[in-house]
C-alpha atoms as a PDB file:
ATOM      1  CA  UNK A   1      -3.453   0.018  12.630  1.00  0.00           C
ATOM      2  CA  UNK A   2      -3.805   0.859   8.976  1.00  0.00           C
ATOM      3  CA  UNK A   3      -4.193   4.839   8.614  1.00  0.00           C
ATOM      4  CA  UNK A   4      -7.667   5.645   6.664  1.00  0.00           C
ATOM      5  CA  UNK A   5      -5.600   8.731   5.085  1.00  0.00           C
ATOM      6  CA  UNK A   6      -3.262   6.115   3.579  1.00  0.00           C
ATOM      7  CA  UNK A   7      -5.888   3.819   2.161  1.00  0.00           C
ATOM      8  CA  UNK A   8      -7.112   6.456   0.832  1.00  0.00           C
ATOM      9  CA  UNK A   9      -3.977   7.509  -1.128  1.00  0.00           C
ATOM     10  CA  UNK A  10      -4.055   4.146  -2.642  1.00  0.00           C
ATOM     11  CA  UNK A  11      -7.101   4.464  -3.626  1.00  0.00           C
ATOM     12  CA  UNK A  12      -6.529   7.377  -5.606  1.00  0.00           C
ATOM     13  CA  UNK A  13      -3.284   6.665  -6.763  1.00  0.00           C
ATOM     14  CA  UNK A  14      -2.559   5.538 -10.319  1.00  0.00           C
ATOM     15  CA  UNK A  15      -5.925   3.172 -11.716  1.00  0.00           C
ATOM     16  CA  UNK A  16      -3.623   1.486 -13.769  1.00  0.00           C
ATOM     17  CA  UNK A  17      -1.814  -0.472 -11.158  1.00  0.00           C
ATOM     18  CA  UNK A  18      -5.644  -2.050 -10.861  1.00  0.00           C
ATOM     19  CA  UNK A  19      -6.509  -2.270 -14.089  1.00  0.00           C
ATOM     20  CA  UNK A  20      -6.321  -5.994 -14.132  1.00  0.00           C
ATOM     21  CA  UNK A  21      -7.171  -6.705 -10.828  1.00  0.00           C
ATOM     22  CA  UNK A  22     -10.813  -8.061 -11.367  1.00  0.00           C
ATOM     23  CA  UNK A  23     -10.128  -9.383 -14.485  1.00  0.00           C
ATOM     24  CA  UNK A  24     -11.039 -13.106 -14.550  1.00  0.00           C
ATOM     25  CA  UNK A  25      -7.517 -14.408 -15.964  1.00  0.00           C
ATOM     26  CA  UNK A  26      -5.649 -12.779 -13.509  1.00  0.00           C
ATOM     27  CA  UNK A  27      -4.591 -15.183 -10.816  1.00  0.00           C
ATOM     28  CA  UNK A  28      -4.715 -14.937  -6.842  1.00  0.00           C
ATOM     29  CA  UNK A  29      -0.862 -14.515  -6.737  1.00  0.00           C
ATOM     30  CA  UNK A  30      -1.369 -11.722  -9.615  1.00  0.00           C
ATOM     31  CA  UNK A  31      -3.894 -10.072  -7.460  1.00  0.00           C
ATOM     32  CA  UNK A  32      -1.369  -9.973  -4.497  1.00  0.00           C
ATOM     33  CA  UNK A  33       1.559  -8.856  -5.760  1.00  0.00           C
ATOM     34  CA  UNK A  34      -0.776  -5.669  -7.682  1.00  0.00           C
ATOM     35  CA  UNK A  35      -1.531  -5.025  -3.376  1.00  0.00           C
ATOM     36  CA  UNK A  36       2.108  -5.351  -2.418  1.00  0.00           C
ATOM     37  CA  UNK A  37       3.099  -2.864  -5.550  1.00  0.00           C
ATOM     38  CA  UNK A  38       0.737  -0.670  -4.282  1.00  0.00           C
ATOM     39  CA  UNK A  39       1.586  -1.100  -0.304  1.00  0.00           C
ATOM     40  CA  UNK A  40       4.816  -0.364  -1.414  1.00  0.00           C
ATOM     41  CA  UNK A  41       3.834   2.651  -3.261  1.00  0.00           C
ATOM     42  CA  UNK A  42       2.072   4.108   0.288  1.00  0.00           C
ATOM     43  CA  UNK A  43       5.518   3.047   2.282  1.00  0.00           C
ATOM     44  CA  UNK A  44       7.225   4.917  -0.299  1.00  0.00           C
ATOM     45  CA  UNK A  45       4.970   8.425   0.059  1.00  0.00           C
ATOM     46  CA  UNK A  46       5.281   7.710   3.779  1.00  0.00           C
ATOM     47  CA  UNK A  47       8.980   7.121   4.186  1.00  0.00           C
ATOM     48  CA  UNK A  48       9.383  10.493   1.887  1.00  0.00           C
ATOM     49  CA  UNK A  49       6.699  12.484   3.569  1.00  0.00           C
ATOM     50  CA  UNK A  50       8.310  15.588   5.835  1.00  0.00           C
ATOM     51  CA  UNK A  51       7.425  15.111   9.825  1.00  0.00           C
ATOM     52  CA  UNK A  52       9.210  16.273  12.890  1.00  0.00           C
ATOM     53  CA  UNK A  53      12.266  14.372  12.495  1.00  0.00           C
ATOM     54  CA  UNK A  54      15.394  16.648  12.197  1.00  0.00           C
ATOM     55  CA  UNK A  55      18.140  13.734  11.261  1.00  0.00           C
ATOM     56  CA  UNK A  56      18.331  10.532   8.911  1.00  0.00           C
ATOM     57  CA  UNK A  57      16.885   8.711  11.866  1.00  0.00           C
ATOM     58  CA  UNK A  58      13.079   9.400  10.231  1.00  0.00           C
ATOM     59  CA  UNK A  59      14.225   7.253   7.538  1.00  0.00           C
ATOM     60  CA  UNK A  60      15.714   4.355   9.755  1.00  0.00           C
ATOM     61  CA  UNK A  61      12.247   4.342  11.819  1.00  0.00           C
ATOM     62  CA  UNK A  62      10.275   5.139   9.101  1.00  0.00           C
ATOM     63  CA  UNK A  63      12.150   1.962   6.992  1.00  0.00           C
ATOM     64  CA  UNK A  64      11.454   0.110   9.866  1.00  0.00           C
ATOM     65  CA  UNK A  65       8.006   0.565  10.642  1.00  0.00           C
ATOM     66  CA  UNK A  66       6.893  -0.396   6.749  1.00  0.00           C
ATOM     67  CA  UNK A  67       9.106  -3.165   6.997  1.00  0.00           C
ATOM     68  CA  UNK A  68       6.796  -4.508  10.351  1.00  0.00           C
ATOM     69  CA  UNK A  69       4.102  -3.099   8.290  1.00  0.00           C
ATOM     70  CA  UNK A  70       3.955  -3.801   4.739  1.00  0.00           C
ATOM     71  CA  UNK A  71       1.880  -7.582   5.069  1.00  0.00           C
ATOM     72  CA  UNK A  72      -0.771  -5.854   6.748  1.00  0.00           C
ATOM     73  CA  UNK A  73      -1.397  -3.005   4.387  1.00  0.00           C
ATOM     74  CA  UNK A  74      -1.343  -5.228   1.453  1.00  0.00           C
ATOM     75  CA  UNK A  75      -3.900  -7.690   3.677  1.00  0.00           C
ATOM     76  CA  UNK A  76      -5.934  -3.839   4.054  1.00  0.00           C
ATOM     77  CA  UNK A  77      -5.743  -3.116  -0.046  1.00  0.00           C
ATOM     78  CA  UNK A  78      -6.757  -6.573  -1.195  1.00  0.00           C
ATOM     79  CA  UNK A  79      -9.463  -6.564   1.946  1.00  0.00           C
ATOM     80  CA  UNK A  80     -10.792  -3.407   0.465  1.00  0.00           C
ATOM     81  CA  UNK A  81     -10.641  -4.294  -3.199  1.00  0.00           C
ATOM     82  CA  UNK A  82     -12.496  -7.206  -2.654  1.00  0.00           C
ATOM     83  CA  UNK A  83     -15.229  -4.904  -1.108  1.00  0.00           C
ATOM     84  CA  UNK A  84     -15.230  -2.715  -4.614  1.00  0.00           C
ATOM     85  CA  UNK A  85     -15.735  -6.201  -6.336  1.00  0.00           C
ATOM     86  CA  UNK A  86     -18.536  -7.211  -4.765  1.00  0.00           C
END
């Protein structure tokens, strides 16, 4: 499941990775790879983010997780810009 916390991060993240995303010459494709840019951008803050972990392994299961991950939460993005568009 998606975290809230982390849609939320991308939706205050930078406006200009958006700025073209309603525009009406940008394409479908265009529109997804803005939401994978931007999933990415989330994996990144996550994969950096302190937790519990004491070794490297965080990294390995964090890599690993966003790897499983990283369709979905672009799916999430475009599901939710789509929502700001209408």
């Amino acid at each position: 499941m998606i975290s809230y916390l982390l849609l939320q991060q991308v939706y205050y993240m930078e406006i200009g990775m958006f700025k073209d995303y309603f525009s009406p010459t940008t394409t479908d494709q265009e529109r997804r790879v803005l939401a994978v840019q931007a999933a990415l951008e989330v994996a990144k803050a996550s994969v950096s983010a302190p937790s519990a972990y004491a070794s490297g392994s965080k990294t390995k299961a964090d890599l690993k997780n966003v790897s499983q991950e990283i369709n979905e939460l672009a799916d999430a993005i475009q599901a939710a810009m789509k929502t700001e568009e209408q």
